[in-house]
N, C-alpha and C. Protein backbone atom coordinates (compact mmCIF):
# COMPACT_ATOMS: atom_id res chain seq x y z
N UNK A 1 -53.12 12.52 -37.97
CA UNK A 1 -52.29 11.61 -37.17
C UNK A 1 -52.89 11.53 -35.77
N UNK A 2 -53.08 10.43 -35.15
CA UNK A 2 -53.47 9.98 -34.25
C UNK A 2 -52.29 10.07 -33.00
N UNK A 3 -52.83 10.98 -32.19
CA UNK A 3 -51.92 11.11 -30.72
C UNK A 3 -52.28 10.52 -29.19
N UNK A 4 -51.12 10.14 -28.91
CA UNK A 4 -51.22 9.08 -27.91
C UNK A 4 -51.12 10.00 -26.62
N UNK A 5 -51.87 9.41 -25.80
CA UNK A 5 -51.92 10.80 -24.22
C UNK A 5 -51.56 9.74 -23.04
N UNK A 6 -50.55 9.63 -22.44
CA UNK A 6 -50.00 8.41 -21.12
C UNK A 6 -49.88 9.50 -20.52
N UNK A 7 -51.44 8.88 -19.02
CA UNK A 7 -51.54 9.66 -18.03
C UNK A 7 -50.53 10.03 -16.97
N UNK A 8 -50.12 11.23 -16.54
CA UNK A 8 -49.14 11.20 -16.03
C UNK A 8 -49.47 10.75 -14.58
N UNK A 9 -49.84 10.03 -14.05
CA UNK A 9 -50.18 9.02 -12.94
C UNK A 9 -49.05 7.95 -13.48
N UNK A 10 -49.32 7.40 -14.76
CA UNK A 10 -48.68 6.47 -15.26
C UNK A 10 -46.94 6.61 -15.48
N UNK A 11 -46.25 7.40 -15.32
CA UNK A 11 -45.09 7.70 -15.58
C UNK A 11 -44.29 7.02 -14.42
N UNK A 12 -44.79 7.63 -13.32
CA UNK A 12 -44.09 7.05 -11.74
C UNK A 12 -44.16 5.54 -11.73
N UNK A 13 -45.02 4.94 -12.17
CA UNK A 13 -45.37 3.98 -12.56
C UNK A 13 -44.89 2.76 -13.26
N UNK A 14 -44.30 3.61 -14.27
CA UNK A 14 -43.40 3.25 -15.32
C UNK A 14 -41.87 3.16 -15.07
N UNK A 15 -41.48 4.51 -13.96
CA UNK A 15 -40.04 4.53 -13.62
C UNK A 15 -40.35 3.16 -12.81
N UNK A 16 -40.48 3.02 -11.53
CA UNK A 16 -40.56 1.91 -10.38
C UNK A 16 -40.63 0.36 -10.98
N UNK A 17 -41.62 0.64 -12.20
CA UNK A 17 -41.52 -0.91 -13.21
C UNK A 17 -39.76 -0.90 -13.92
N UNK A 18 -39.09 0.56 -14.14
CA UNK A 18 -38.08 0.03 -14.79
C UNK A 18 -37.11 -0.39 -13.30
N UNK A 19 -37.21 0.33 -12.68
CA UNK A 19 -36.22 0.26 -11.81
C UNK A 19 -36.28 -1.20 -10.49
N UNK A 20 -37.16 -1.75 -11.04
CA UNK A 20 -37.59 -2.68 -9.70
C UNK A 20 -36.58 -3.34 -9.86
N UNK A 21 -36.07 -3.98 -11.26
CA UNK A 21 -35.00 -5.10 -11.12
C UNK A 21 -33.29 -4.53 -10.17
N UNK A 22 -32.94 -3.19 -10.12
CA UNK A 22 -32.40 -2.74 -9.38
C UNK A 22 -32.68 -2.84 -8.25
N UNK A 23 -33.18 -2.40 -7.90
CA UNK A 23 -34.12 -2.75 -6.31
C UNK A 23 -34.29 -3.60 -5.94
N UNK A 24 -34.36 -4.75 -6.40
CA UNK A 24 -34.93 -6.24 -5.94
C UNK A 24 -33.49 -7.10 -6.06
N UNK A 25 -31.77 -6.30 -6.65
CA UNK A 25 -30.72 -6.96 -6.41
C UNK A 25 -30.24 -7.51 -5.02
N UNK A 26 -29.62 -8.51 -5.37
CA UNK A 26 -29.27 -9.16 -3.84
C UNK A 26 -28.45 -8.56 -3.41
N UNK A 27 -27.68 -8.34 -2.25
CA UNK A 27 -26.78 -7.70 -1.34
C UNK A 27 -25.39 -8.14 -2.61
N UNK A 28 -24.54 -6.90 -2.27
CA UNK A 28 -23.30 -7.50 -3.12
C UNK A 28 -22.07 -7.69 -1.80
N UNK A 29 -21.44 -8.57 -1.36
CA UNK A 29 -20.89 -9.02 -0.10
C UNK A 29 -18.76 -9.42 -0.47
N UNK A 30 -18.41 -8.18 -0.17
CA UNK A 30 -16.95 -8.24 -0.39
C UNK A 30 -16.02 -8.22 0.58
N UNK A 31 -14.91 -9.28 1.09
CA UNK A 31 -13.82 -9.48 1.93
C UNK A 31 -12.97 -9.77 1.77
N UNK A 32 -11.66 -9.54 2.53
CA UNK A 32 -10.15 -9.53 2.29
C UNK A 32 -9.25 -9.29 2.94
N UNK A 33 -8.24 -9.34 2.82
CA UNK A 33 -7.05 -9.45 3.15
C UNK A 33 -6.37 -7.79 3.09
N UNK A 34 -6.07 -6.71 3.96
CA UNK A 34 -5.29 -5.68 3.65
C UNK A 34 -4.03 -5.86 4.22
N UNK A 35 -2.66 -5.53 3.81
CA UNK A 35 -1.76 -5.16 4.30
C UNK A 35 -0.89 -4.44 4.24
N UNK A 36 0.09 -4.09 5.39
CA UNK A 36 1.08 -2.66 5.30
C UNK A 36 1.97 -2.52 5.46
N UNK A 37 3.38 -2.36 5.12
CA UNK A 37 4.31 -2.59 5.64
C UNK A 37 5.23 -1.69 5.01
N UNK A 38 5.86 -1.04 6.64
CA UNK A 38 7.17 0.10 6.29
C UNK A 38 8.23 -0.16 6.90
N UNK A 39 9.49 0.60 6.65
CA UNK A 39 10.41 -0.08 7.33
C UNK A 39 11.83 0.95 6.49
N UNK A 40 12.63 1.74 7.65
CA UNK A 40 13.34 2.51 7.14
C UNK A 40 14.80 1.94 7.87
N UNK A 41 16.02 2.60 6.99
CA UNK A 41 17.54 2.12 7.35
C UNK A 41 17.90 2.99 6.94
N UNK A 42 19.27 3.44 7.64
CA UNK A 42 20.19 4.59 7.75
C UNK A 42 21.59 3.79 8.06
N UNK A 43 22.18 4.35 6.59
CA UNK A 43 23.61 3.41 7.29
C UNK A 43 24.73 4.70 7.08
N UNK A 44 25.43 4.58 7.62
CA UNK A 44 26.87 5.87 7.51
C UNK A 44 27.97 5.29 7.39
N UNK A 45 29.01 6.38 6.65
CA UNK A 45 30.27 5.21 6.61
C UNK A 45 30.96 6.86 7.18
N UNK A 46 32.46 6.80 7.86
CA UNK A 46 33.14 7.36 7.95
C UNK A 46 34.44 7.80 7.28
N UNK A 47 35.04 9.15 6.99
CA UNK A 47 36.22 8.91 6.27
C UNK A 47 36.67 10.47 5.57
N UNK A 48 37.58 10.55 4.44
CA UNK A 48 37.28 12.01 4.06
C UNK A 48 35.94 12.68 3.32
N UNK A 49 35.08 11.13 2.76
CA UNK A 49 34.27 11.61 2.23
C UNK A 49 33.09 11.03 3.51
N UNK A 50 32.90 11.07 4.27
CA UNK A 50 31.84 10.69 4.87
C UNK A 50 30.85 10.95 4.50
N UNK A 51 29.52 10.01 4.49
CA UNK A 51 28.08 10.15 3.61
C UNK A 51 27.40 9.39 4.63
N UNK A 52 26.13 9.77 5.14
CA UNK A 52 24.64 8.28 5.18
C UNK A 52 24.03 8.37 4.08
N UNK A 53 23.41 6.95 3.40
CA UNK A 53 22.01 6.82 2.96
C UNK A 53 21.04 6.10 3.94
N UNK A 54 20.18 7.47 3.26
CA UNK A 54 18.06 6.77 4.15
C UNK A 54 18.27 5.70 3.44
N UNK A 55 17.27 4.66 3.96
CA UNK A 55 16.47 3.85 2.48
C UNK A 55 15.24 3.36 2.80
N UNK A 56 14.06 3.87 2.42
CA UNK A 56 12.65 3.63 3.01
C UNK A 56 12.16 2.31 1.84
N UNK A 57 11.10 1.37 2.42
CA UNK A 57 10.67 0.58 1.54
C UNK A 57 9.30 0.67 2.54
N UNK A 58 8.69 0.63 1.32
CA UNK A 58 7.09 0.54 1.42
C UNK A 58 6.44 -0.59 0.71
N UNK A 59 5.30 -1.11 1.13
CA UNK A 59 4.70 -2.47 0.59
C UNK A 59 3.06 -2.22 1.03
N UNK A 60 2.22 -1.86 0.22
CA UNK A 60 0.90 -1.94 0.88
C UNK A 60 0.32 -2.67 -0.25
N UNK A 61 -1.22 -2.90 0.49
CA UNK A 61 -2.50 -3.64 -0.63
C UNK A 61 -2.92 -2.87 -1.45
N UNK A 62 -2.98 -3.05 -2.99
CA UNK A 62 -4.09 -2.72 -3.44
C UNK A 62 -5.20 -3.39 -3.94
N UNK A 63 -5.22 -4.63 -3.62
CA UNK A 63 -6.35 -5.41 -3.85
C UNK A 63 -6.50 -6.58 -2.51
N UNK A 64 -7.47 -7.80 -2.43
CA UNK A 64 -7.01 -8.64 -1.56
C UNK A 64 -5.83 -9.74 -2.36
N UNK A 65 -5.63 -9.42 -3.66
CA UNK A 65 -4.81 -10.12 -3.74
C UNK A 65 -3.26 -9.48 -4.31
N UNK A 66 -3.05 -8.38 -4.49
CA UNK A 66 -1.94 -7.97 -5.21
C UNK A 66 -1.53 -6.59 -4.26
N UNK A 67 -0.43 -6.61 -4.58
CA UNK A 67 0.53 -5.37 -3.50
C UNK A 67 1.25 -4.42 -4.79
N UNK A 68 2.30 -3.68 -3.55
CA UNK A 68 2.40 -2.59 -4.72
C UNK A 68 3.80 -2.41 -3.77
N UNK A 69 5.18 -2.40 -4.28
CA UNK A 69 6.42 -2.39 -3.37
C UNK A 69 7.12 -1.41 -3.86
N UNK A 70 7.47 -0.24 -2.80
CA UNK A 70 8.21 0.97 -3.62
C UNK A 70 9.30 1.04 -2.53
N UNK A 71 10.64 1.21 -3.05
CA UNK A 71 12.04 1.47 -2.47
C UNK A 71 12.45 2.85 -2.96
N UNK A 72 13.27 3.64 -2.28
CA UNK A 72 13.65 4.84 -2.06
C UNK A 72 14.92 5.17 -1.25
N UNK A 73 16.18 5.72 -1.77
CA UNK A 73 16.98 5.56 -1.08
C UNK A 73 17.82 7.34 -1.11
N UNK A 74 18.39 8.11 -0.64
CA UNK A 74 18.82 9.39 -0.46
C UNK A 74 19.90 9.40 0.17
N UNK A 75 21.16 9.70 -0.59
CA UNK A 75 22.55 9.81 -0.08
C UNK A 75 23.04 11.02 -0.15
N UNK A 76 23.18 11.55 1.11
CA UNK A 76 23.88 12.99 1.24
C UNK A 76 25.98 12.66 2.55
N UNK A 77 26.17 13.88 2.25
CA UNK A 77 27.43 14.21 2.68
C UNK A 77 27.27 14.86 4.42
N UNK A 78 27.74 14.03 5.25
CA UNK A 78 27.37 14.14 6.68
C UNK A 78 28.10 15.40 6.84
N UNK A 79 29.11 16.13 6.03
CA UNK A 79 30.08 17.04 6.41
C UNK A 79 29.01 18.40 6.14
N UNK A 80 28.89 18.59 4.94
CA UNK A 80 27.93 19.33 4.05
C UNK A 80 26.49 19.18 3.84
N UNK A 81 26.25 18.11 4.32
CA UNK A 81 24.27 17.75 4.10
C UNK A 81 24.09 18.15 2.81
N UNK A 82 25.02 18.10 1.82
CA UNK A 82 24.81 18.38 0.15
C UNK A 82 24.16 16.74 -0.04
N UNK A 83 23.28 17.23 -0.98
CA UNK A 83 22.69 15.43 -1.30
C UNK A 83 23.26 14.95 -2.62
N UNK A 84 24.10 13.74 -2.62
CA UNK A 84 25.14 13.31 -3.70
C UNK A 84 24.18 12.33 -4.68
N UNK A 85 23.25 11.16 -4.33
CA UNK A 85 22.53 10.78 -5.36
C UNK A 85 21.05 10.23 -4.34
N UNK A 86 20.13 10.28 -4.97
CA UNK A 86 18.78 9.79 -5.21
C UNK A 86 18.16 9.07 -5.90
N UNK A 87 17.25 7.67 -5.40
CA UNK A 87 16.67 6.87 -5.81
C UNK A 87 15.51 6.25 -5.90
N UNK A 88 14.24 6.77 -6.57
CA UNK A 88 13.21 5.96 -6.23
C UNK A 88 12.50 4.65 -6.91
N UNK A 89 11.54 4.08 -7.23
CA UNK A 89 10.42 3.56 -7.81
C UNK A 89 9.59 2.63 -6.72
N UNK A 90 8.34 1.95 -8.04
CA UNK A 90 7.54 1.16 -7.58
C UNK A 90 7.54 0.00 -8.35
N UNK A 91 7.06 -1.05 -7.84
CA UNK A 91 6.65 -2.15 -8.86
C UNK A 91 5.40 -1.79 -9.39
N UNK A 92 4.63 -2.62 -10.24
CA UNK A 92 3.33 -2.96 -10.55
C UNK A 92 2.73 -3.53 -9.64
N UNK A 93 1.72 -3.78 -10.19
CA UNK A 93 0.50 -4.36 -8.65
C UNK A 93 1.57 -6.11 -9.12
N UNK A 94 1.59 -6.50 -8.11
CA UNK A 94 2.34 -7.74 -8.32
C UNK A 94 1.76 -8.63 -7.13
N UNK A 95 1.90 -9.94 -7.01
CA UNK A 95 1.00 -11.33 -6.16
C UNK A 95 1.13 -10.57 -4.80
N UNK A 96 0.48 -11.04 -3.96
CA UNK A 96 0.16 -10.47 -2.32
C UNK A 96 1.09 -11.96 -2.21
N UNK A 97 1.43 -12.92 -2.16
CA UNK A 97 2.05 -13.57 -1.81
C UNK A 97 3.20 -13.72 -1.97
N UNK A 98 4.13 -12.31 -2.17
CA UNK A 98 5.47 -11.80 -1.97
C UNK A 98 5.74 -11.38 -0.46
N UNK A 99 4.26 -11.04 0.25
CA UNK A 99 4.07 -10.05 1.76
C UNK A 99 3.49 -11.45 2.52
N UNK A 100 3.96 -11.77 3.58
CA UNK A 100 3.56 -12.52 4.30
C UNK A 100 3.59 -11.95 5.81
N UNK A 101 2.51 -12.30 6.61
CA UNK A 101 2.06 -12.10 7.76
C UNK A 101 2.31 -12.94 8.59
N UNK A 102 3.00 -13.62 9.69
CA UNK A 102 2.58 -15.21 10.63
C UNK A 102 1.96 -14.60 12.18
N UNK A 103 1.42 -15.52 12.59
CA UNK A 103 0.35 -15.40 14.06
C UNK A 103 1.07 -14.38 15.02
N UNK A 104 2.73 -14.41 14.79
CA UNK A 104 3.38 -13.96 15.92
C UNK A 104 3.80 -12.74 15.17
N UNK A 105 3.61 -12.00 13.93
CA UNK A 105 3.74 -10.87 13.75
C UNK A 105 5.32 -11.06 12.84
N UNK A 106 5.48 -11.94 12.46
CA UNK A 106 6.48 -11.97 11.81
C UNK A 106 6.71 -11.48 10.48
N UNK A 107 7.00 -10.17 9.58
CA UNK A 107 6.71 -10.27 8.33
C UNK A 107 7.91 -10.53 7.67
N UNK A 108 7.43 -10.75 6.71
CA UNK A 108 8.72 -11.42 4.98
C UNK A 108 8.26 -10.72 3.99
N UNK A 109 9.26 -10.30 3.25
CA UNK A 109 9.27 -10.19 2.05
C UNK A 109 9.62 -10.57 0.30
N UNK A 110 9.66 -11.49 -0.18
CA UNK A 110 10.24 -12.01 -1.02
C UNK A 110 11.12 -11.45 -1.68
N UNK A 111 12.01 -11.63 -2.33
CA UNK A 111 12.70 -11.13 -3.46
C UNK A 111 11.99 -10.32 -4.40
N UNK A 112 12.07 -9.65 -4.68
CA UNK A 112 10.83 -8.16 -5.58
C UNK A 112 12.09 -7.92 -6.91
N UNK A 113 11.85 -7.48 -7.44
CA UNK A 113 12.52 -6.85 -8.57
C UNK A 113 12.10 -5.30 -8.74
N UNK A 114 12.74 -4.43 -8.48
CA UNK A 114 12.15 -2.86 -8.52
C UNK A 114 12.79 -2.19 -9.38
N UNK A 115 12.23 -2.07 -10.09
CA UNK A 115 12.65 -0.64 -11.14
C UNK A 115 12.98 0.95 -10.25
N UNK A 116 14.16 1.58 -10.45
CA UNK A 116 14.33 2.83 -9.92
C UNK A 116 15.16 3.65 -10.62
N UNK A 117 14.39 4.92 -10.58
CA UNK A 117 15.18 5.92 -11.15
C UNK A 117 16.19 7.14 -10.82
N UNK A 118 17.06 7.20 -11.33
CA UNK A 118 18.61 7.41 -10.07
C UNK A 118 18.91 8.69 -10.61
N UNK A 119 19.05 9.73 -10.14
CA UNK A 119 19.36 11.15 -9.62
C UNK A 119 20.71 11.64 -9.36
N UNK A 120 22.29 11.75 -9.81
CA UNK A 120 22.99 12.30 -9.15
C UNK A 120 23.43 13.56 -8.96
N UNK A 121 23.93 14.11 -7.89
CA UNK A 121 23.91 15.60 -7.71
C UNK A 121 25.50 16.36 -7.55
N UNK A 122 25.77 17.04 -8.55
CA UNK A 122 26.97 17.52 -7.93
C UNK A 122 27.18 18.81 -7.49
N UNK A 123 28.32 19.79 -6.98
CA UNK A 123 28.21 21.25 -6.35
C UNK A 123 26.72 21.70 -6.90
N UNK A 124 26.77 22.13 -8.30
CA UNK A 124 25.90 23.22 -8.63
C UNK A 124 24.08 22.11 -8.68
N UNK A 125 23.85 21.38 -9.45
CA UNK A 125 22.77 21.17 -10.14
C UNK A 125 22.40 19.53 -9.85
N UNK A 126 21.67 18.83 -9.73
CA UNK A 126 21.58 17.63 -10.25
C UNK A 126 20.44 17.30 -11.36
N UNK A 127 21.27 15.87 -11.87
CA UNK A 127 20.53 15.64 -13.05
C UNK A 127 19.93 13.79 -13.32
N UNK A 128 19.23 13.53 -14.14
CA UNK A 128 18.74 12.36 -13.79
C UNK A 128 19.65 11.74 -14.47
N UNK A 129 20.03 10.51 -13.94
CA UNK A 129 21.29 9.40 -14.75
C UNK A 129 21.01 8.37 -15.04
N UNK A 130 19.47 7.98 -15.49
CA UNK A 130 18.51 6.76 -15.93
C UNK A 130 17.89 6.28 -15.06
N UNK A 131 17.82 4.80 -15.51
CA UNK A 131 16.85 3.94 -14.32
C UNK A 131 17.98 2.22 -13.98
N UNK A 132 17.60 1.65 -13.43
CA UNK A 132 18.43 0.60 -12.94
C UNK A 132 16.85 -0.73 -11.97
N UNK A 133 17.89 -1.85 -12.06
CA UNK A 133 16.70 -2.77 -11.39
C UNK A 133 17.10 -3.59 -10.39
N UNK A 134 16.89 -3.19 -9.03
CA UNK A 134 17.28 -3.72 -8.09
C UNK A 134 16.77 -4.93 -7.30
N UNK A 135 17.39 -5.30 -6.56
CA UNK A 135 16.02 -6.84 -5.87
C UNK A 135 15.85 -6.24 -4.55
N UNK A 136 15.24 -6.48 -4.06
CA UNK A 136 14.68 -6.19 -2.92
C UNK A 136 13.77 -7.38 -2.00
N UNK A 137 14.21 -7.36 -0.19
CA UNK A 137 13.68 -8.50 -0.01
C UNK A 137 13.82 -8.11 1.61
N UNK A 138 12.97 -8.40 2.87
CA UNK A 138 13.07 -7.55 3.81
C UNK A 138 12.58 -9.04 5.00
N UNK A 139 13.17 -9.02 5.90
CA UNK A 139 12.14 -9.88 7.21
C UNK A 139 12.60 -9.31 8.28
N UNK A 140 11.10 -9.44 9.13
CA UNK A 140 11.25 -8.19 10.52
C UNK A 140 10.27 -9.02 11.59
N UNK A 141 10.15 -8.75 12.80
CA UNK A 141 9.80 -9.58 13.86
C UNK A 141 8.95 -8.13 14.64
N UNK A 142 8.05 -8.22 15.38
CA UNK A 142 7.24 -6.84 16.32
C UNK A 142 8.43 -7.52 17.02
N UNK A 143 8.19 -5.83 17.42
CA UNK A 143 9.19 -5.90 19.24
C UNK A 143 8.10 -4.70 19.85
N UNK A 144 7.61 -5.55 20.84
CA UNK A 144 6.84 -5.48 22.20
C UNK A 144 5.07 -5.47 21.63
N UNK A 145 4.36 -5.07 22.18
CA UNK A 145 3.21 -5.18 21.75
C UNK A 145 2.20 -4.85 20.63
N UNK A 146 1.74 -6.32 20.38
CA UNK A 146 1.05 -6.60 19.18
C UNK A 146 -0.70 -5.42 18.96
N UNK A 147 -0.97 -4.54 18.73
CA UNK A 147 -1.78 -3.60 18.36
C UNK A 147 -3.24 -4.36 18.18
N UNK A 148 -4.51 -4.27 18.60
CA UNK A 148 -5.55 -5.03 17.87
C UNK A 148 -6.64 -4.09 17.88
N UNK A 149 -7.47 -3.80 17.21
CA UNK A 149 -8.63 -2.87 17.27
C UNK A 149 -9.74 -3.31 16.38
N UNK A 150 -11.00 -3.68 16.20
CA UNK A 150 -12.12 -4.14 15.61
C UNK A 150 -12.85 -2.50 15.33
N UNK A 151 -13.89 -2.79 14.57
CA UNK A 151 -15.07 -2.27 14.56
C UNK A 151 -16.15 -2.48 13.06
N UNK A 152 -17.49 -1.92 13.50
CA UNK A 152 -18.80 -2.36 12.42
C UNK A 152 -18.87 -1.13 12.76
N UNK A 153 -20.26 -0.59 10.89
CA UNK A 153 -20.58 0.54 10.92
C UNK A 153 -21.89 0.08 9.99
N UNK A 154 -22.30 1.14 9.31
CA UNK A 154 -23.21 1.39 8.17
C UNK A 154 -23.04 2.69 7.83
N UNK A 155 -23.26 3.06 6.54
CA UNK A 155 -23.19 4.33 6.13
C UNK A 155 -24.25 4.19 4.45
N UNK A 156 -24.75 5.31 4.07
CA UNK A 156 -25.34 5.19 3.30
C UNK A 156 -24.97 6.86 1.98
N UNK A 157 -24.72 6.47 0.85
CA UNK A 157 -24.54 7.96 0.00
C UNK A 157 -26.02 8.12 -0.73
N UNK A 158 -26.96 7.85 -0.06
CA UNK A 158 -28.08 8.31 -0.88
C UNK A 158 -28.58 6.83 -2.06
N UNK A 159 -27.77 6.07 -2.32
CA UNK A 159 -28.39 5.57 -3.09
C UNK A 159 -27.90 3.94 -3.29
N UNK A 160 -26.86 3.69 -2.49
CA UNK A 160 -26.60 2.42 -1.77
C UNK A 160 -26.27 2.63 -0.96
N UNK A 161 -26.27 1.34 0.13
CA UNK A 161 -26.15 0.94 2.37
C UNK A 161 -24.99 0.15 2.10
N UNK A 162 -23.71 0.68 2.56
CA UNK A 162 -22.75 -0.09 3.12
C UNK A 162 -22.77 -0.23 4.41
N UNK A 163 -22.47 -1.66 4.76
CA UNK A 163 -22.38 -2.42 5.86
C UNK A 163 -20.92 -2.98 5.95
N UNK A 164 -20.45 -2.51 6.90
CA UNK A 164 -18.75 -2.47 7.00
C UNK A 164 -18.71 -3.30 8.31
N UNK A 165 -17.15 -4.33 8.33
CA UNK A 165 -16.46 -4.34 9.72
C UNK A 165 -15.45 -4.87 9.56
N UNK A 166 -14.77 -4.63 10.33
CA UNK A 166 -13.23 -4.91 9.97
C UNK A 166 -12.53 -5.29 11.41
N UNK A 167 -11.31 -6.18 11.41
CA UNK A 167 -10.66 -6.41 12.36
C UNK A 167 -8.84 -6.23 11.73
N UNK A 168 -8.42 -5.50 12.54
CA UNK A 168 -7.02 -5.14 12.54
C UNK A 168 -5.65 -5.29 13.64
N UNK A 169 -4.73 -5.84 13.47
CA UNK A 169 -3.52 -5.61 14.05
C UNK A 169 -2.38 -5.19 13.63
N UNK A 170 -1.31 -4.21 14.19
CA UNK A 170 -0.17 -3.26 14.21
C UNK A 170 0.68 -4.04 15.01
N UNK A 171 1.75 -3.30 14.68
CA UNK A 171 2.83 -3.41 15.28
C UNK A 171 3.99 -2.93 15.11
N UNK A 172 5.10 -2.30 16.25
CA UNK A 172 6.27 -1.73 15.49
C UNK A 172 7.02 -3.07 15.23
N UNK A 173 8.40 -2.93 14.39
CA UNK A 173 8.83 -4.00 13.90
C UNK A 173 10.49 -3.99 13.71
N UNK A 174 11.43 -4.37 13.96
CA UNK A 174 12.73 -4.71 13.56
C UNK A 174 13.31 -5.89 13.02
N UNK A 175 14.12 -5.32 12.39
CA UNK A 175 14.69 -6.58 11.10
C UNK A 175 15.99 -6.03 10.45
N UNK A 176 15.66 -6.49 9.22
CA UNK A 176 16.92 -6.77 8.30
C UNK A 176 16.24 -5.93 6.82
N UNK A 177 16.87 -5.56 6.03
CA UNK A 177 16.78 -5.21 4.89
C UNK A 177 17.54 -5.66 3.71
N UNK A 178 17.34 -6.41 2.30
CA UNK A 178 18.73 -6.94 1.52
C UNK A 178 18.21 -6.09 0.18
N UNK A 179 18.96 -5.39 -0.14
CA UNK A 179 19.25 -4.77 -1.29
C UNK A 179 20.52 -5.04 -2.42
N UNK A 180 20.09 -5.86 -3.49
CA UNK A 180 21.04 -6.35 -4.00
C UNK A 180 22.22 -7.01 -2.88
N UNK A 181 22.01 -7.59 -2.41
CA UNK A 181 22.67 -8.84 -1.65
C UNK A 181 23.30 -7.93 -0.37
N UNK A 182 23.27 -6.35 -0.61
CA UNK A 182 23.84 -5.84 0.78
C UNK A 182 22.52 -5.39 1.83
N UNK A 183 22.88 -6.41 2.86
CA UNK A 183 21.79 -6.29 3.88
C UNK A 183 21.91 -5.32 5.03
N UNK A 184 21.20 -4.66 5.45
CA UNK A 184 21.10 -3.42 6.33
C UNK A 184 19.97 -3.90 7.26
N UNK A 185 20.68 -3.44 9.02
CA UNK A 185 19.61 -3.19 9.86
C UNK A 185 18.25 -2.40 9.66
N UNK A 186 17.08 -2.71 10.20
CA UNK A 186 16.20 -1.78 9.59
C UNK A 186 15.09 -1.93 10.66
N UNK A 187 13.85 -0.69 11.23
CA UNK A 187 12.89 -0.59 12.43
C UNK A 187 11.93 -0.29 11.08
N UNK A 188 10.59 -0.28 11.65
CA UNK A 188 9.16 0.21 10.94
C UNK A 188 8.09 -0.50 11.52
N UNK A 189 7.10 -0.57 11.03
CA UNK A 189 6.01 -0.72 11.20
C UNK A 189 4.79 -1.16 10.61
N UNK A 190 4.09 -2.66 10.53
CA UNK A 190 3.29 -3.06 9.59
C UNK A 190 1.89 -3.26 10.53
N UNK A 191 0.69 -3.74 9.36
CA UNK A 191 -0.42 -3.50 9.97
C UNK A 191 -1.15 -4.65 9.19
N UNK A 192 -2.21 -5.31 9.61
CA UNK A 192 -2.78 -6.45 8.89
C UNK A 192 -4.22 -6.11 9.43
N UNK A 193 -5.53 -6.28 8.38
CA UNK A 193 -6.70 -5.82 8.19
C UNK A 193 -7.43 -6.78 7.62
N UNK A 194 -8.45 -7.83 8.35
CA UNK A 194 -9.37 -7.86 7.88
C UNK A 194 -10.80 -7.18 7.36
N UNK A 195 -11.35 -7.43 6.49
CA UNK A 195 -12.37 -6.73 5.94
C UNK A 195 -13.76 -7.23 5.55
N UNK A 196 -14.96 -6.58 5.60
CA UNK A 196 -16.00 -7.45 4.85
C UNK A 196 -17.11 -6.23 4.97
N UNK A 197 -17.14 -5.93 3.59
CA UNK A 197 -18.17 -4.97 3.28
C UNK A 197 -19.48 -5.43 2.18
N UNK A 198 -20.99 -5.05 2.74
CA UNK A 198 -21.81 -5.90 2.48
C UNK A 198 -22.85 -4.55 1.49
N UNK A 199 -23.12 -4.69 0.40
CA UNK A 199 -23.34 -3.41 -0.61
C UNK A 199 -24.72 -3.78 -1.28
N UNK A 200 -26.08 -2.71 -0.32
CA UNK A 200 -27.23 -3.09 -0.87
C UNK A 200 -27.81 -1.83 -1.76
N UNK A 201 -28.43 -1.66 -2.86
CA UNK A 201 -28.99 -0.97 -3.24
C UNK A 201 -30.27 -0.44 -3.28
């Protein structure tokens, strides 16, 4: 049998021929839209049973086009600080055009549909008491100054060059909150992010 001998000069040779078409890819160039938005309410009622509930709602990006909306609500006994029931969930990644941004910092929230799973607690133990589906829907205005901060970078992990820059504005925020049609005062804080990251190999 006849044996074949490929000089090992030729090997390096051979990698750089496979790999050129990698190497010779064009820049891969990605931008978008991020956004953030929090926003908490505390309401109390007075009486023999006096109670507050928190109720936090969260709304951020996970894509430039789809969000992710989670409500959370915690009712305890102002007398006892015993906690009587608990509520959380999230949606699915659902349209970014439920979250709206305007020039003057105004945000909205659409009507959401949230799945949550409800907790009640009595003296000794609590236990879970299913899930339930609430709507959810929020608009808030900055009060006092609008936040702005830029910046560019590069960074490299060894084996692709990201080329980053981004422009951002904050702001604290007050509004309204409607939870199943009962609406609550509500303060927080949202943030809006442009992006554009440029990915060479």
């Amino acid at each position: 049998m006849r044996r074949f001998v490929v000089p090992i000069i030729v090997v390096p040779m051979l990698l750089l021929a496979l790999a050129a078409p990698a190497l010779a890819a064009p820049p891969l160039k990605e931008s978008g839209t991020s956004m953030y938005f929090s926003s908490y309410s505390s309401v109390c009622t007075e009486g023999r049973s006096s109670t507050c509930t928190d109720t936090s709602l969260d709304v951020f990006s996970t894509s430039p086009d789809t969000i992710v909306v989670c409500v959370s609500t915690y009712t305890y006994s102002t007398r006892t600080y015993r906690t009587i029931s608990q509520e959380s969930g999230c949606t699915d990644e659902i349209s970014s055009d439920a979250l709206t941004f305007t020039g003057d910092f105004t945000v909205s929230l659409a009507d959401t549909s949230v799945t949550v799973s409800e907790v009640r607690c009595g003296p000794r133990r609590c236990t879970e008491s299913g899930t339930r589906t609430i709507t959810v829907s929020a608009s808030d205005s900055a009060v006092g100054e609008i936040f702005s901060s830029s910046g560019r970078g590069t960074f490299s992990d060894g084996t692709c060059t990201y080329r980053y820059s981004f422009s951002d504005q904050s702001a604290e925020l007050a509004g309204t909150m409607t939870i199943d049609d009962v609406t609550m005062d509500q303060s927080g804080w949202g943030s809006l992010s442009q992006y554009s990251v440029t990915t060479r190999c």
